[in-house]
Protein backbone atom coordinates (compact mmCIF):
# COMPACT_ATOMS: atom_id res chain seq x y z
CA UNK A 1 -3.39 -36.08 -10.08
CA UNK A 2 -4.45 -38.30 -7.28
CA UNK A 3 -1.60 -39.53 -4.39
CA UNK A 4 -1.84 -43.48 -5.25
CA UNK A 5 -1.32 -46.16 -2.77
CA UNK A 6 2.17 -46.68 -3.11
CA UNK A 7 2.90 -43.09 -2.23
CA UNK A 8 6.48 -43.05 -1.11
CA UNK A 9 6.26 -41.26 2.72
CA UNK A 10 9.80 -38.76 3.24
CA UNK A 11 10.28 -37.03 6.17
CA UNK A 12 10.82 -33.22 5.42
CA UNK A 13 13.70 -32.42 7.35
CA UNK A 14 14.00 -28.78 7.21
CA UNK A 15 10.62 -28.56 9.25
CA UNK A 16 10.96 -32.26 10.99
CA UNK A 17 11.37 -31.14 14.50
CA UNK A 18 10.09 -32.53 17.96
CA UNK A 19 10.23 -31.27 21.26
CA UNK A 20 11.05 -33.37 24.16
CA UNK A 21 8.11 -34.20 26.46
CA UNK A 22 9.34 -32.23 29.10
CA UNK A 23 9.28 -29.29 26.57
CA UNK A 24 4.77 -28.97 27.10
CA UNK A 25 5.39 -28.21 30.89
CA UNK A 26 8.24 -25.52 29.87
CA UNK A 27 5.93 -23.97 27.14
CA UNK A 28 4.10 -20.80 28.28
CA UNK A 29 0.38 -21.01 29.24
CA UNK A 30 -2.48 -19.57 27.26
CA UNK A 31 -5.01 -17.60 28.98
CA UNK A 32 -8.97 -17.35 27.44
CA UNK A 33 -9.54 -15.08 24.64
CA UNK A 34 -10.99 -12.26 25.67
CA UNK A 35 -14.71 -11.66 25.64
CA UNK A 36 -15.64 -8.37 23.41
CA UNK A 37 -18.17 -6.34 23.96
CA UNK A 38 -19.51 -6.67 20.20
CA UNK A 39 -22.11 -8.44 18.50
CA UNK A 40 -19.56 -10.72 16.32
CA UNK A 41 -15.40 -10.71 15.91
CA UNK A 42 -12.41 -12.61 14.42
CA UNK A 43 -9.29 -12.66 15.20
CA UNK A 44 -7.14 -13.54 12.21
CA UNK A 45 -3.70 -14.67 11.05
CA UNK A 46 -2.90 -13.34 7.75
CA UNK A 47 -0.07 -15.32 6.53
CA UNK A 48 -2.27 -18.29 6.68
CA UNK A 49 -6.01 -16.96 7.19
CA UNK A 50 -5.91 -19.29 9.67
CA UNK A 51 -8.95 -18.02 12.54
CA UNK A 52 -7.29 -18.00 16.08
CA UNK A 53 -10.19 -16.62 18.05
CA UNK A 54 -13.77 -16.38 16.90
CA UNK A 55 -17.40 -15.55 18.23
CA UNK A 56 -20.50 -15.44 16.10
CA UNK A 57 -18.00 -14.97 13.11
CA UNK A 58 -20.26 -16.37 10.13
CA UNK A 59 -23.37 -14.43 12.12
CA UNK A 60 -24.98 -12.29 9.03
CA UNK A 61 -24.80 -8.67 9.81
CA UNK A 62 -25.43 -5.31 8.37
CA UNK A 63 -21.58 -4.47 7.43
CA UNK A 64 -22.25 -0.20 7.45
CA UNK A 65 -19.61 1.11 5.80
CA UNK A 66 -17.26 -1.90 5.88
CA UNK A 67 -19.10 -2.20 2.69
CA UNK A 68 -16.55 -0.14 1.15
CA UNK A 69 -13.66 -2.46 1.75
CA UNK A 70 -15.19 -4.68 -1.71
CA UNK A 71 -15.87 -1.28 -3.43
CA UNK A 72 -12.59 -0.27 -3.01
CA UNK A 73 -10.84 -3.63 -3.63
CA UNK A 74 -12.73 -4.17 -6.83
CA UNK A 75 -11.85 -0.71 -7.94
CA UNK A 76 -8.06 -1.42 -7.61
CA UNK A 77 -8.64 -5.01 -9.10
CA UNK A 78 -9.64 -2.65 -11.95
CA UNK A 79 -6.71 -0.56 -12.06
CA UNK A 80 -4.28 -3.60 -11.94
CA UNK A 81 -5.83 -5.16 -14.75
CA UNK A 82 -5.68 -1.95 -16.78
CA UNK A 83 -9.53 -1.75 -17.12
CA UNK A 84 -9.31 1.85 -15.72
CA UNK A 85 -6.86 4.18 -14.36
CA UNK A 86 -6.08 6.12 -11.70
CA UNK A 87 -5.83 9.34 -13.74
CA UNK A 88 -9.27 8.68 -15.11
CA UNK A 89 -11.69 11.01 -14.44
CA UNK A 90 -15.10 10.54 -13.15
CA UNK A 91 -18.42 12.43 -13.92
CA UNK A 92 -20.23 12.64 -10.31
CA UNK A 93 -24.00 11.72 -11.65
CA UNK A 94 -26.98 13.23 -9.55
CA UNK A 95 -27.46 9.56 -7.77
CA UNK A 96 -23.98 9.66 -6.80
CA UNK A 97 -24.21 13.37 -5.36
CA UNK A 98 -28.29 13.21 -4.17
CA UNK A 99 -27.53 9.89 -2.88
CA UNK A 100 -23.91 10.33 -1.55
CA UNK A 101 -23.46 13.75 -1.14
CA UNK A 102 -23.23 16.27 1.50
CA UNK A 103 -27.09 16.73 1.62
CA UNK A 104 -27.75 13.10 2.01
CA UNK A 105 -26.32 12.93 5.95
CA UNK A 106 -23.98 10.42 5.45
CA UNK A 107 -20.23 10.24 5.44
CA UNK A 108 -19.45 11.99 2.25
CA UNK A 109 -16.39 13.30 0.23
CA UNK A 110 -18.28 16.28 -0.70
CA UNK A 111 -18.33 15.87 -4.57
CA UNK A 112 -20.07 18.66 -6.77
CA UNK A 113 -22.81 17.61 -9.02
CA UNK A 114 -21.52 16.75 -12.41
CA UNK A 115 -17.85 17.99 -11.34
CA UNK A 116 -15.05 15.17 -12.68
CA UNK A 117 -12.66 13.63 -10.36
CA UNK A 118 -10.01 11.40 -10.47
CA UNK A 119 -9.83 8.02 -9.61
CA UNK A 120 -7.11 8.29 -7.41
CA UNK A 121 -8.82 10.85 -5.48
CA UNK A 122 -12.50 8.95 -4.99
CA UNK A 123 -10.16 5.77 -3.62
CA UNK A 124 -8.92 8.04 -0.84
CA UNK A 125 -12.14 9.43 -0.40
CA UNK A 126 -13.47 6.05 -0.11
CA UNK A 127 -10.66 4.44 1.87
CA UNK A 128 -10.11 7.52 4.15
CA UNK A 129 -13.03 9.51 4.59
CA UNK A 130 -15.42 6.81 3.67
CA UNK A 131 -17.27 8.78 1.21
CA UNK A 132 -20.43 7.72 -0.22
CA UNK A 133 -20.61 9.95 -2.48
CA UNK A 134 -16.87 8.69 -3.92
CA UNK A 135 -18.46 4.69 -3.66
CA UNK A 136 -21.21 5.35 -5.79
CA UNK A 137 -19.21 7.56 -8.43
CA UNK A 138 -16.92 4.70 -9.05
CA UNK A 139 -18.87 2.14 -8.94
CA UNK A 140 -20.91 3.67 -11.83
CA UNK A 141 -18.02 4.08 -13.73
CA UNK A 142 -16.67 0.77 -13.09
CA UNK A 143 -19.92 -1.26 -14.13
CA UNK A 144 -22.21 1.50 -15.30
CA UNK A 145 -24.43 1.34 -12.89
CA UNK A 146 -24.57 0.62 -8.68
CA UNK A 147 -26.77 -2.25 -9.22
CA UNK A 148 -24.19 -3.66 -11.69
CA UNK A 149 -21.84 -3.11 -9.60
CA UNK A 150 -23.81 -4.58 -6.44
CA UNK A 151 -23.07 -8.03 -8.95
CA UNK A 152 -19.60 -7.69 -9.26
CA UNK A 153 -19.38 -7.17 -5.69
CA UNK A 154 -21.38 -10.31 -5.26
CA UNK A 155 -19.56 -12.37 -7.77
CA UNK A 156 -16.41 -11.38 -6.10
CA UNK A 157 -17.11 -12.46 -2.72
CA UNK A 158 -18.16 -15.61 -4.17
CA UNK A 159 -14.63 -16.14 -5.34
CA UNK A 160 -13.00 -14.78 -2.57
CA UNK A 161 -15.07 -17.48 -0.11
CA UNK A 162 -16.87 -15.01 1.25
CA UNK A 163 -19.76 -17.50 2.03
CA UNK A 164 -22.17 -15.18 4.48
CA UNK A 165 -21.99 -11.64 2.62
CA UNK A 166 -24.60 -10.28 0.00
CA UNK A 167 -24.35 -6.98 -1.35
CA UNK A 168 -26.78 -4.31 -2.91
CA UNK A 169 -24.98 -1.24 -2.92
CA UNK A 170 -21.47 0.44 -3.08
CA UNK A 171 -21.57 1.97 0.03
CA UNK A 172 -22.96 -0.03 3.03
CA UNK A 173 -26.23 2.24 3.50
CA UNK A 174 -29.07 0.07 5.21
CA UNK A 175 -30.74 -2.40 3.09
CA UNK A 176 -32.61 -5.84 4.11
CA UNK A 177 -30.71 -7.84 1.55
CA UNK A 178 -27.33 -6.38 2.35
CA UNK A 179 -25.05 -8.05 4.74
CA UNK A 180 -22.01 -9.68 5.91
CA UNK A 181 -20.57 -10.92 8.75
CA UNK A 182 -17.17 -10.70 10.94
CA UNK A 183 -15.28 -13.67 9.28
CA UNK A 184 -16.37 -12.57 5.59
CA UNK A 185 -14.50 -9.15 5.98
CA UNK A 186 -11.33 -10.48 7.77
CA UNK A 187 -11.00 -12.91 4.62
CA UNK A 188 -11.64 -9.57 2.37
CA UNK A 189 -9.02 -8.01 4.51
CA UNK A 190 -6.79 -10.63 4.14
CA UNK A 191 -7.00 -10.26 0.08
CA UNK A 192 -6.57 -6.45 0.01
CA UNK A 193 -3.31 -6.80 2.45
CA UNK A 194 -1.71 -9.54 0.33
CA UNK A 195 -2.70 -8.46 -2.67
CA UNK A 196 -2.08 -4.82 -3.03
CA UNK A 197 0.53 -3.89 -0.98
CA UNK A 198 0.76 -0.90 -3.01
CA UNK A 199 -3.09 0.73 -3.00
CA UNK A 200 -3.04 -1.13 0.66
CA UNK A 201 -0.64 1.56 2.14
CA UNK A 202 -3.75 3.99 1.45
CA UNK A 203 -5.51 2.24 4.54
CA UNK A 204 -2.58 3.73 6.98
CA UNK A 205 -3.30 7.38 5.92
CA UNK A 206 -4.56 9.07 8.63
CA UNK A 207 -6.06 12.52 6.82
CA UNK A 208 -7.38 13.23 3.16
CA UNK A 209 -6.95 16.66 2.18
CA UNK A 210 -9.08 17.33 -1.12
CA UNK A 211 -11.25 20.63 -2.76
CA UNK A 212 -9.79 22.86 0.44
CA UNK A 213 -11.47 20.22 2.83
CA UNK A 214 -9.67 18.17 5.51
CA UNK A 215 -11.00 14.97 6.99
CA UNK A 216 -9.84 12.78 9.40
CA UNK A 217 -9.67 8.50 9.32
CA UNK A 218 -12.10 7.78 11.95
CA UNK A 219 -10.02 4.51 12.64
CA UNK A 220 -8.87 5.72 15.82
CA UNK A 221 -5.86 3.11 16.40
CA UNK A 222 -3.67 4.41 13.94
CA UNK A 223 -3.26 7.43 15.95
CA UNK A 224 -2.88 5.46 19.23
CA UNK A 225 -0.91 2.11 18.06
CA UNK A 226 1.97 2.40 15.44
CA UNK A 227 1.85 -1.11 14.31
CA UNK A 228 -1.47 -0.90 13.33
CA UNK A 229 -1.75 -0.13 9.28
CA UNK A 230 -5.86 -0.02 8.00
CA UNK A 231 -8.36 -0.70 7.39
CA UNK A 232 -11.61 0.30 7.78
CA UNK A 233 -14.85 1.77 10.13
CA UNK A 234 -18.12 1.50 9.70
CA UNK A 235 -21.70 2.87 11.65
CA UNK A 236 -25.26 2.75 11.14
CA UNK A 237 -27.63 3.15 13.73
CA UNK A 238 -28.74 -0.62 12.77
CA UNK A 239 -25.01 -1.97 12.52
CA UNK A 240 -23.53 -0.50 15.56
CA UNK A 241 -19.64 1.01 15.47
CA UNK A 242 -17.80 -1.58 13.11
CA UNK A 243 -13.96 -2.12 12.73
CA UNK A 244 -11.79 -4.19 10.45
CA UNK A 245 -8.46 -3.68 11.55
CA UNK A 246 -4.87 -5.30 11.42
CA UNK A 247 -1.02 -4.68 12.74
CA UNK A 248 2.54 -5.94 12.52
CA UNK A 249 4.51 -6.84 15.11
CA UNK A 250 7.90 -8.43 15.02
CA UNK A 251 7.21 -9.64 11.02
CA UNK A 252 3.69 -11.18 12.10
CA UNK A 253 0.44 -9.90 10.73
CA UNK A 254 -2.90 -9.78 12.25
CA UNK A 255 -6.37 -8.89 11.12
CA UNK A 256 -9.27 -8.63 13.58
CA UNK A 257 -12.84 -7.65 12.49
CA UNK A 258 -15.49 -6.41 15.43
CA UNK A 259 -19.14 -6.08 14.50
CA UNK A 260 -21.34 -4.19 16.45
CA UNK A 261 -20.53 -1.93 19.59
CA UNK A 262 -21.91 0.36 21.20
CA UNK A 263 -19.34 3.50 20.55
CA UNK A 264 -16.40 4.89 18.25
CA UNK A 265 -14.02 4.47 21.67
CA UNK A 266 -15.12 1.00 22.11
CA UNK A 267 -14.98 -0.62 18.86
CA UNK A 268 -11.07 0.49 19.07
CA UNK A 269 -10.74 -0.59 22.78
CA UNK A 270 -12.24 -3.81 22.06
CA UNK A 271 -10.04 -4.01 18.60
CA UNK A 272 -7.02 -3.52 21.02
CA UNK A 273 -7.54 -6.22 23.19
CA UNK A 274 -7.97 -8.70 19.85
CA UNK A 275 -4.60 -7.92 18.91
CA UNK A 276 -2.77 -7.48 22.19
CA UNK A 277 -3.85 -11.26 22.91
CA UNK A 278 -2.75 -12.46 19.09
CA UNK A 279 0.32 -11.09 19.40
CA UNK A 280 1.14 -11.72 23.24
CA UNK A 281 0.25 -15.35 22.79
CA UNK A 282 0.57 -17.00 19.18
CA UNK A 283 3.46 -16.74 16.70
CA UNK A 284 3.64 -17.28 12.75
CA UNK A 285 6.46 -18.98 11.61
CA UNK A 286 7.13 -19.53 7.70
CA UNK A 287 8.48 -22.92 6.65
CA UNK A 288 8.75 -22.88 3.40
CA UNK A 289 8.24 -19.95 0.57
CA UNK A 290 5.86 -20.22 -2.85
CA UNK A 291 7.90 -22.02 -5.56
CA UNK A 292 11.04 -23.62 -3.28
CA UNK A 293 12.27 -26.71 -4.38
CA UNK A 294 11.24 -29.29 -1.72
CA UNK A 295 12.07 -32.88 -3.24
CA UNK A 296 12.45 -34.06 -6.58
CA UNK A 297 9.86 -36.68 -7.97
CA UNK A 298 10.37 -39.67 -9.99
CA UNK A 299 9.01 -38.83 -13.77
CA UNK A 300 7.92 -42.21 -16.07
CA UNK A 301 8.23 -41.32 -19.64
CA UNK A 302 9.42 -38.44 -19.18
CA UNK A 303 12.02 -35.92 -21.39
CA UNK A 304 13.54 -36.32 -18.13
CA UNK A 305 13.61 -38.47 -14.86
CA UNK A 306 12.95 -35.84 -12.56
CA UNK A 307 10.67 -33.17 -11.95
CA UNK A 308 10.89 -30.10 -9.32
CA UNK A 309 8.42 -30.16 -6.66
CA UNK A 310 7.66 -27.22 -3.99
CA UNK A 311 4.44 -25.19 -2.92
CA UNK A 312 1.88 -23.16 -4.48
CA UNK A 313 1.29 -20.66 -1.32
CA UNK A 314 3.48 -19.94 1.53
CA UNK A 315 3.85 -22.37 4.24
CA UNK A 316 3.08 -20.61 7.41
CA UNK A 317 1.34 -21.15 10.51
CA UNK A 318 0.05 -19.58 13.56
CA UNK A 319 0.29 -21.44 17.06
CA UNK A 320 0.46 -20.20 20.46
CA UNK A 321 3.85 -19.81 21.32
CA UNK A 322 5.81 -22.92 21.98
CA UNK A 323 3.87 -25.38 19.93
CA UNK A 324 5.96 -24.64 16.62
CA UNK A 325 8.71 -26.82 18.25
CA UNK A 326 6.63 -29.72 18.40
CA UNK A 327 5.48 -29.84 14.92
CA UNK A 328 6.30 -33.05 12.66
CA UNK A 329 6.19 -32.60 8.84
CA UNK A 330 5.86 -35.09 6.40
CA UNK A 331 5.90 -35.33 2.32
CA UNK A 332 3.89 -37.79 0.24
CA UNK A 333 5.37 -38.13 -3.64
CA UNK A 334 3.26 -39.65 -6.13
CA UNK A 335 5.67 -42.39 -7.49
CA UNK A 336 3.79 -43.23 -10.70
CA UNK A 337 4.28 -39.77 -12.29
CA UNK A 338 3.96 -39.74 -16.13
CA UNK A 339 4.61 -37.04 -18.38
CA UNK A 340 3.41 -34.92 -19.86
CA UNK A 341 3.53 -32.76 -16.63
CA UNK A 342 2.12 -29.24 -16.23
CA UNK A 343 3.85 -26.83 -14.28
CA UNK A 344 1.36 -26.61 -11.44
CA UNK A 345 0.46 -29.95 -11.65
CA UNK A 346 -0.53 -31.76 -7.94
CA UNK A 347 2.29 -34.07 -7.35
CA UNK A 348 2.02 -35.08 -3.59
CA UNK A 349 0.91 -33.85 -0.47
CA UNK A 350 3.09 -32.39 2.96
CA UNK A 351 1.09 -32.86 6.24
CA UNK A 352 2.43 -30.95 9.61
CA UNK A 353 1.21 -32.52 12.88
CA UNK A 354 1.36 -31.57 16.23
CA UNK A 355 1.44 -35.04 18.25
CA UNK A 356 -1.32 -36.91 16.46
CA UNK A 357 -3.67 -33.88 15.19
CA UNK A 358 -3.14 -32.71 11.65
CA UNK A 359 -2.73 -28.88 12.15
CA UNK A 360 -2.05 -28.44 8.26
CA UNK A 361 -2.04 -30.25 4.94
CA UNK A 362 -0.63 -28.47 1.47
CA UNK A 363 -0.26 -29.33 -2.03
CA UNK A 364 2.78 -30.28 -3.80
CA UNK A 365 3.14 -28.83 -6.87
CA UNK A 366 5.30 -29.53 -9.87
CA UNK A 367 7.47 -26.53 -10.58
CA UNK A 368 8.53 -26.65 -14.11
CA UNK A 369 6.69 -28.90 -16.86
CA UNK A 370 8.30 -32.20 -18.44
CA UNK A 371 7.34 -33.36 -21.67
CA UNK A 372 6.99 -36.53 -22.98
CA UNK A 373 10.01 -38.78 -23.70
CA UNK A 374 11.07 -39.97 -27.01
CA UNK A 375 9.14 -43.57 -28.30
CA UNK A 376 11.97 -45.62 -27.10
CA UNK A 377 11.93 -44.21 -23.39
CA UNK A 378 8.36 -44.66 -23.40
CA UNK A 379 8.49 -47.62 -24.40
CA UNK A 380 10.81 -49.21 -21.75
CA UNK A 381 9.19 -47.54 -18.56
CA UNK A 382 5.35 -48.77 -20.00
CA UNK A 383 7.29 -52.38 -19.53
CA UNK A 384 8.92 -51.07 -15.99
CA UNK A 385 6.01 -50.00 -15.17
CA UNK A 386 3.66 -53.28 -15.67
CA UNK A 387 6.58 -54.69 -13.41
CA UNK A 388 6.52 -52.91 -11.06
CA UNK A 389 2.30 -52.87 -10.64
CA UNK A 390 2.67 -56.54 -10.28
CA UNK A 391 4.73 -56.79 -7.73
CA UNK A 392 3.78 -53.57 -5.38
């Protein structure tokens, strides 16, 4: 439903709040971002996927083994949807072991030709050791083959918004038609933190013990920062030393993803300095939770006169500190509401500004459905309502 022009305008009071003007000079100042020594990086708030600090971001890049963070997140997808499970087991095929294996050069989880292996297991050996071997294996059993899988990978980003990422294998090994870029994999990140919380704590795991053979996660800052919880590394000789990374502090998420260094040490030294200036100088602050009653809307033939209206998504946002105190919210209702209603239905609009810039808009949403009234009830607010058009 569209917000007519006689949208009623109600100040949201729980998040109406303005600082005085002598508040700006009090407010602390924010320094430059720093400069990286990397091709492309983000620096991303995960609450709202809002981007504070970006350079060459949508630049298309060869994504190494980054690759495996859609490998991995499509395999779980699987598992939550009960397509497969993690008890499964998994024929290694002779692509998956010449291709993947330890004779191939690459990062590998070591998997014996035509041995079977769990699920479970090739996720950690993806996640953790970064195994091609494991990425192939699964992907083959996911979609029958990698190529098939290459489209699923494809289709996903799609959804996902991915808009500069194109995928032709499972694992990230070189191709001319395979690529992503910086922003792409911090909105992938995004979707495997706040969707998986569960398969997501496998990105924090700092060793994978499996067939009598120990490997390390190469991401060095989870042995150097505690906050820091995943995700993934990546290196080619053509992609440089690759990181997608992200920490909590104080309840606040961030995500960073570098592209292209020059070392192991410095794609962690520059990941550092991403996060040390998120968190020194921006805070997230959440207004309003998914599926909180906000306001009550007017409903016109209706089963009843009201319906519940609140937020599909989370209301939070990222500033540098001292802005949130400024912010002004607002709430547009649509006052011609007529049932039926859908739960989920648009209903209205809430804006936040900070002075006269709009720093976010979100949908209103009805929360519970309302059916049509009986003849008579629909009957007298069809006249109301020809009234009222007339004389608003």
């Amino acid at each position: 439903m569209n917000i007519s022009r006689f949208a009623k305008r109600l100040s949201l009071l729980a998040i109406l709040f303005t600082a005085p003007l002598a508040q700006a000079a009090q407010d602390p100042i924010i320094p430059a971002a720093p400069q990286l020594a990397a091709k492309s990086y983000v620096l991303m708030d995960a609450a709202s996927g809002n981007v504070l600090v970006e350079n060459n971001s949508d630049q298309r890049l060869p994504p190494a083994s980054l690759t495996k963070l859609m490998t991995a997140y499509i395999a779980t997808l699987e598992i939550r949807k009960g397509k497969i499970g993690e008890q499964d087991l998994v024929t290694v095929s002779e692509h998956a072991w010449r291709t993947g294996g330890a004779a191939s050069g690459g990062s590998t989880m070591f998997l014996p030709l035509n041995s079977q292996v769990k699920v479970d297991d090739l996720l950690h050996g993806i996640i953790i050791q970064s195994g091609n071997d494991a990425s192939i294996a699964i992907a083959e059993y996911i979609a029958g083959s990698e190529d098939a899988f290459a489209d699923m990978m494809n289709e996903t980003a799609a959804r996902l918004g991915m808009q500069n990422s194109h995928f032709m294998n499972a694992t990230g090994l070189p191709h001319p038609e395979h690529y992503s870029s910086a922003h792409d994999m911090a909105i992938l990140a995004r979707a495997i933190i706040n969707e998986d919380q569960q398969h997501y704590a496998i990105y924090s795991q700092k060793e994978f013990h499996w067939n009598n053979i120990r490997q390390g996660n190469r991401n060095l800052l989870l042995w150097r920062d505690s906050t820091v919880d995943g995700l993934k590394t990546g290196h080619t000789e053509e992609a440089g030393y690759c990181l997608v990374a992200s920490a909590v502090r104080d309840g606040a998420r961030m995500i960073t993803s570098v592209f292209g260094t020059d070392s192991e040490k410095t794609r962690a030294a520059e990941t550092q300095k991403l996060l040390t200036y998120g968190f020194r100088f921006f805070e997230t602050q959440t207004f309003y939770k998914q599926g909180q009653e906000l306001a009550q809307a007017q409903v016109w033939k209706g089963a009843t006169r009201q319906v519940k209206a609140g937020l599909a998504a989370d209301l939070s946002l990222t500033l540098p500190k001292g802005q949130a105190k400024q912010l002004q919210a607002g709430m547009t209702l649509e006052p011609q509401l007529e049932a039926p209603i859908k739960q989920g239905d648009v209903i209205g609009k809430v804006e936040v500004k900070l002075g006269e810039k709009v720093v976010h808009t979100a949908d209103l949403i009805a929360l519970e459905a309302v059916e049509e009234g009986g003849f008579f009830r629909r009957l007298w607010d069809s006249i109301r309502l020809f009234f009222y058009g007339l004389f608003n």
